[in-house]
N, C-alpha and C. Protein backbone atom coordinates (compact mmCIF):
# COMPACT_ATOMS: atom_id res chain seq x y z
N UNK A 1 -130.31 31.61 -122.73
CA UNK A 1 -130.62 30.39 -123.43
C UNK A 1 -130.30 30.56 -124.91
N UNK A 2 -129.45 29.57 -125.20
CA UNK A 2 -129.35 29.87 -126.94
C UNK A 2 -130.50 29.29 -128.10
N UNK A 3 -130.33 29.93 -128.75
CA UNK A 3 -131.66 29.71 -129.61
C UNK A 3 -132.00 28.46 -130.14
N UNK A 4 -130.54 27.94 -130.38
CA UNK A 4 -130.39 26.25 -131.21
C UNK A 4 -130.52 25.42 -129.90
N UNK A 5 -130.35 25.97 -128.88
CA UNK A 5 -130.82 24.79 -127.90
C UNK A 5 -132.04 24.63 -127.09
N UNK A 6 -133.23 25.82 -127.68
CA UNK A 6 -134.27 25.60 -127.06
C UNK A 6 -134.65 26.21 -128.16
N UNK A 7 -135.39 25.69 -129.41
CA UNK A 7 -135.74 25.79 -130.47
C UNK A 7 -137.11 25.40 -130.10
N UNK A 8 -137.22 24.19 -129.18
CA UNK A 8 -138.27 23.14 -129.01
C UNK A 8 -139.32 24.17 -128.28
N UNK A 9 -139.00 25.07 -127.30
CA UNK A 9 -140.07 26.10 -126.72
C UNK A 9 -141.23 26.53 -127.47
N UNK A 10 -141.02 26.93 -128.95
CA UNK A 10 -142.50 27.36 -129.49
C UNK A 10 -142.93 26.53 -129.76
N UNK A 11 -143.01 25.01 -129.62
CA UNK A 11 -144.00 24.06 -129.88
C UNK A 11 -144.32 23.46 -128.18
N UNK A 12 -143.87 24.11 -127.26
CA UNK A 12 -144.00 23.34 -125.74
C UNK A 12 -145.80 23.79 -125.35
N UNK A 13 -146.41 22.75 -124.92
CA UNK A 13 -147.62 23.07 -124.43
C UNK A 13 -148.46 24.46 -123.52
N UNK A 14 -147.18 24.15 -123.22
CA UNK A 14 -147.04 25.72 -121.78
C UNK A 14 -146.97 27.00 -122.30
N UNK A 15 -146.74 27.01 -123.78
CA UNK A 15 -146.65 28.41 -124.30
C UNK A 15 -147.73 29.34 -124.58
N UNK A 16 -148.93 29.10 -124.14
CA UNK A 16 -149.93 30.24 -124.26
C UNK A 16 -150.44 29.83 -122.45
N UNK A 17 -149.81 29.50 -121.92
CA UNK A 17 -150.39 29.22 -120.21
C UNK A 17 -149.63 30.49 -119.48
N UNK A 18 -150.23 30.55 -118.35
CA UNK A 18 -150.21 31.60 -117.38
C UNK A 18 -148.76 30.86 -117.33
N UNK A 19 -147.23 32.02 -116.55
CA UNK A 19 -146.04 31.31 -116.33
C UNK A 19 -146.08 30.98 -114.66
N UNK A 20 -146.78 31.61 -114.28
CA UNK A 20 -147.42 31.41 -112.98
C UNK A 20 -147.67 29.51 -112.46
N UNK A 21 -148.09 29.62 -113.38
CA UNK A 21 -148.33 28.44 -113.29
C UNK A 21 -147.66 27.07 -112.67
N UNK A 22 -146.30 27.63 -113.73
CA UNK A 22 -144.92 26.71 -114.02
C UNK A 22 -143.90 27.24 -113.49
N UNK A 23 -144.09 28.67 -112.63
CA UNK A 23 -143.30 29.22 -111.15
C UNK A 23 -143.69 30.25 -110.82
N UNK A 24 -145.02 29.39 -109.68
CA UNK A 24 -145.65 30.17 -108.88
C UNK A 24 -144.85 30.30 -107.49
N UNK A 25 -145.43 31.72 -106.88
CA UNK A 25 -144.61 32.21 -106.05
C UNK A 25 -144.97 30.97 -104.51
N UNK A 26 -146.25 30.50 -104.26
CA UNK A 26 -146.48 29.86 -103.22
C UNK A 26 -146.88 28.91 -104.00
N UNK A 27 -145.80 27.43 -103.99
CA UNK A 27 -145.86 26.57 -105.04
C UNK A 27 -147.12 25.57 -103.78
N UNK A 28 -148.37 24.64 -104.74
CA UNK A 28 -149.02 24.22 -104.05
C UNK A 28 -149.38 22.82 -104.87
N UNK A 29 -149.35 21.81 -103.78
CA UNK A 29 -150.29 20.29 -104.52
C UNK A 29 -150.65 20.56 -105.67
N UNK A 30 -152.16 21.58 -105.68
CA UNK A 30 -152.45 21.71 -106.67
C UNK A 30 -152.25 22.00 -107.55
N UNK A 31 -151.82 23.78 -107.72
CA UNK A 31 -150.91 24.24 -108.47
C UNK A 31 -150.16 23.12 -109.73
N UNK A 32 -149.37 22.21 -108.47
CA UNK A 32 -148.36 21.13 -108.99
C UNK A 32 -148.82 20.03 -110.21
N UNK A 33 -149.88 19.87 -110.07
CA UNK A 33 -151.13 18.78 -110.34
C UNK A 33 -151.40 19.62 -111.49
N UNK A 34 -151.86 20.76 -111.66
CA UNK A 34 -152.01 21.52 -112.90
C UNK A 34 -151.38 21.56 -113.74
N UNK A 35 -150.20 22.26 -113.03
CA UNK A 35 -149.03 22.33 -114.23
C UNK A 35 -148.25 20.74 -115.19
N UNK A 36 -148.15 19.82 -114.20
CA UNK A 36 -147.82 18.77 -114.47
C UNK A 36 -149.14 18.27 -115.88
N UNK A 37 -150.33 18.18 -115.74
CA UNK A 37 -151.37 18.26 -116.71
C UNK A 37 -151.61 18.41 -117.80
N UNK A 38 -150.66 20.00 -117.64
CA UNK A 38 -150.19 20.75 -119.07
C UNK A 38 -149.17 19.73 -119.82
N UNK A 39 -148.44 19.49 -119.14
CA UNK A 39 -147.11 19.01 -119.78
C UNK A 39 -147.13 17.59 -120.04
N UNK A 40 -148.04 17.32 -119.22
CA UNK A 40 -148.64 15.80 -119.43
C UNK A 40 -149.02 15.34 -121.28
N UNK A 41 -149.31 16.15 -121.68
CA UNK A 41 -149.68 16.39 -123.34
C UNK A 41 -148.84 17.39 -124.49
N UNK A 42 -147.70 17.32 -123.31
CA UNK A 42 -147.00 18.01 -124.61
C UNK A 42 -145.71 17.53 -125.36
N UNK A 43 -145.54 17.68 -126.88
CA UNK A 43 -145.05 17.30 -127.76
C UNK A 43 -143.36 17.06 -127.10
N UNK A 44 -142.53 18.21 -126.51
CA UNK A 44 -141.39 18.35 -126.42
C UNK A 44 -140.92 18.29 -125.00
N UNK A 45 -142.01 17.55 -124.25
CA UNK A 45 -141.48 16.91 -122.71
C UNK A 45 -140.09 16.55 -122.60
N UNK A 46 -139.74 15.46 -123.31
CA UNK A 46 -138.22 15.22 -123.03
C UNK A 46 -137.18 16.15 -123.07
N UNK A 47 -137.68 16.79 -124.68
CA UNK A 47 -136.84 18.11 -124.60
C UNK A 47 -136.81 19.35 -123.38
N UNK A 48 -137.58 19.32 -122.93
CA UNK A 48 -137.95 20.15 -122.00
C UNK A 48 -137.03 19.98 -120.57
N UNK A 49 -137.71 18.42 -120.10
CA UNK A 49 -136.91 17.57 -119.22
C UNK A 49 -135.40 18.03 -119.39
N UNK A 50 -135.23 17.54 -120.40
CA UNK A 50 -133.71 17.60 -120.33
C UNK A 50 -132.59 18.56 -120.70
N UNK A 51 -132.76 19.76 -120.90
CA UNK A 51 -132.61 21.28 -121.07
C UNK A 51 -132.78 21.79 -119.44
N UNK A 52 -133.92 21.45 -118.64
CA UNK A 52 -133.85 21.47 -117.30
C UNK A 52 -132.87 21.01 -116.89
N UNK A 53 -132.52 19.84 -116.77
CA UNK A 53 -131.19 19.16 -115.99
C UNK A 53 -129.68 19.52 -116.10
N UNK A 54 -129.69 19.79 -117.83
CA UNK A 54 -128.69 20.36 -118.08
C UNK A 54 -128.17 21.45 -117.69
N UNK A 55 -128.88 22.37 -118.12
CA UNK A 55 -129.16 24.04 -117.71
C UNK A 55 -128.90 23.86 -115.77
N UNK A 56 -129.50 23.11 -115.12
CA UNK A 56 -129.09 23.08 -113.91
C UNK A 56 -130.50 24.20 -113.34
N UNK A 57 -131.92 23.67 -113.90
CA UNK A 57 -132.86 24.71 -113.33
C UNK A 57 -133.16 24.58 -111.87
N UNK A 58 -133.24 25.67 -111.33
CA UNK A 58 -133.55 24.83 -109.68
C UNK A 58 -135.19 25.77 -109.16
N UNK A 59 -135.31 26.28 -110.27
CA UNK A 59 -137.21 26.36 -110.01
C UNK A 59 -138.05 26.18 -111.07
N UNK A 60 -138.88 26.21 -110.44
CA UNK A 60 -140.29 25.47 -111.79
C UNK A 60 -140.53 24.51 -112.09
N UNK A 61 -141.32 24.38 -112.91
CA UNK A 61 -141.64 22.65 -113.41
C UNK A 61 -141.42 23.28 -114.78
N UNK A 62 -140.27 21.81 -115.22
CA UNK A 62 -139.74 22.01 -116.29
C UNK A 62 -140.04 20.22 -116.77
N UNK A 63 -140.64 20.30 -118.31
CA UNK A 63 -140.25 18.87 -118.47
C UNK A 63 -141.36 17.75 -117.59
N UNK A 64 -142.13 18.16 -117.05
CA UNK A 64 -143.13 17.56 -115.86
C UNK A 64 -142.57 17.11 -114.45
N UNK A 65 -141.32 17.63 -114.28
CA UNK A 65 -140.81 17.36 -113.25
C UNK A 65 -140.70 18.92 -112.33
N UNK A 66 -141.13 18.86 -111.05
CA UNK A 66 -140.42 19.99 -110.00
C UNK A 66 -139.06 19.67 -109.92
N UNK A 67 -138.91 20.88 -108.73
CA UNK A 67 -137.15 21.12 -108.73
C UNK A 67 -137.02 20.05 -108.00
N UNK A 68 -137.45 19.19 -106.92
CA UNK A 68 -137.50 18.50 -106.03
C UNK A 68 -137.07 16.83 -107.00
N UNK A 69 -137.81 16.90 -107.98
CA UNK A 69 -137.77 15.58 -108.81
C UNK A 69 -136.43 15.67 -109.59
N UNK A 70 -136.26 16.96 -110.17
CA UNK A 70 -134.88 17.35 -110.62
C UNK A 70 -133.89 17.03 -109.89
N UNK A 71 -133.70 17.26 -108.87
CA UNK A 71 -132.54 17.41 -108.21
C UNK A 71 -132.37 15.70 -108.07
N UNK A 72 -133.57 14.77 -107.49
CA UNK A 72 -133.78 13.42 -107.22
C UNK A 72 -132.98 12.71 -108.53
N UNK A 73 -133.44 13.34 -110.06
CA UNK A 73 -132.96 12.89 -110.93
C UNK A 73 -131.65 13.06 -111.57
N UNK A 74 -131.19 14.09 -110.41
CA UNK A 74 -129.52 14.36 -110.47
C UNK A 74 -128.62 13.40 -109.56
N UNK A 75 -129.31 13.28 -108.62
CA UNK A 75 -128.35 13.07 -107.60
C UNK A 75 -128.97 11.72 -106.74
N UNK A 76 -129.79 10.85 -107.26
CA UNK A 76 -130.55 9.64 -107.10
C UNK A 76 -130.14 8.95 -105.36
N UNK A 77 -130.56 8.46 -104.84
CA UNK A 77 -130.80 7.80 -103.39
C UNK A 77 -129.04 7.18 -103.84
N UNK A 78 -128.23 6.84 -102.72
CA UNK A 78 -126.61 6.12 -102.86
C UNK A 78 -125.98 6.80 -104.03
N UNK A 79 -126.33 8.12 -104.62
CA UNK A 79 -125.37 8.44 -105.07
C UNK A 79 -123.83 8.55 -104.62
N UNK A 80 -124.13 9.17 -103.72
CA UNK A 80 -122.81 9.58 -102.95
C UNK A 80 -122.57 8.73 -101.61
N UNK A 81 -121.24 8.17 -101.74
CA UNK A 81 -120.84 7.07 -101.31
C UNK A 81 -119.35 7.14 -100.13
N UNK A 82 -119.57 6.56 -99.21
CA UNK A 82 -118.86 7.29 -98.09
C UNK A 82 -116.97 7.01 -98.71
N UNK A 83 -116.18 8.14 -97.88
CA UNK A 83 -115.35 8.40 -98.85
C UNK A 83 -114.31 6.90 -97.64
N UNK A 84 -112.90 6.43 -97.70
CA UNK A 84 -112.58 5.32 -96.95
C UNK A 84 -111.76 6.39 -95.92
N UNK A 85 -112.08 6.12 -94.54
CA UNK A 85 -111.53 5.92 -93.55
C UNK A 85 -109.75 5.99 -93.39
């Protein structure tokens, strides 16, 4: 990660939290619900969000989104469109 592009990390909410948290090994509802909580109140969400997408993260909750929402927010329902016959 380069430094000028995640500058925003020492002000992210998550920075004195367990990392466990934000990629735990047996990811759970709850777990999910927690971490999301954290991030729910923090200053550099978007930044966060979107350093995830870019970067291409495919674990953790980054930004208040799981990888599951990530990927949704990559590749949205009719993205991909049948090719012609």
């Amino acid at each position: 990660m380069p430094l000028e592009e995640t500058g925003w990390l020492r002000r992210g909410a998550c920075r004195s939290s367990d990392p466990e948290l934000f990629f735990p090994l047996a990811p759970s509802a709850a777990q999910e619900r927690r971490a999301k909580a954290v991030c729910a109140g923090c200053e550099v969400l978007a930044e966060c969000g979107a350093y995830a997408l870019r970067a291409g993260e495919t674990e953790g909750i980054w930004g208040g989104l799981t990888p599951q929402e990530r990927r949704r927010s990559r590749f949205p329902d009719g993205w991909r469109t049948r090719a012609s016959a």
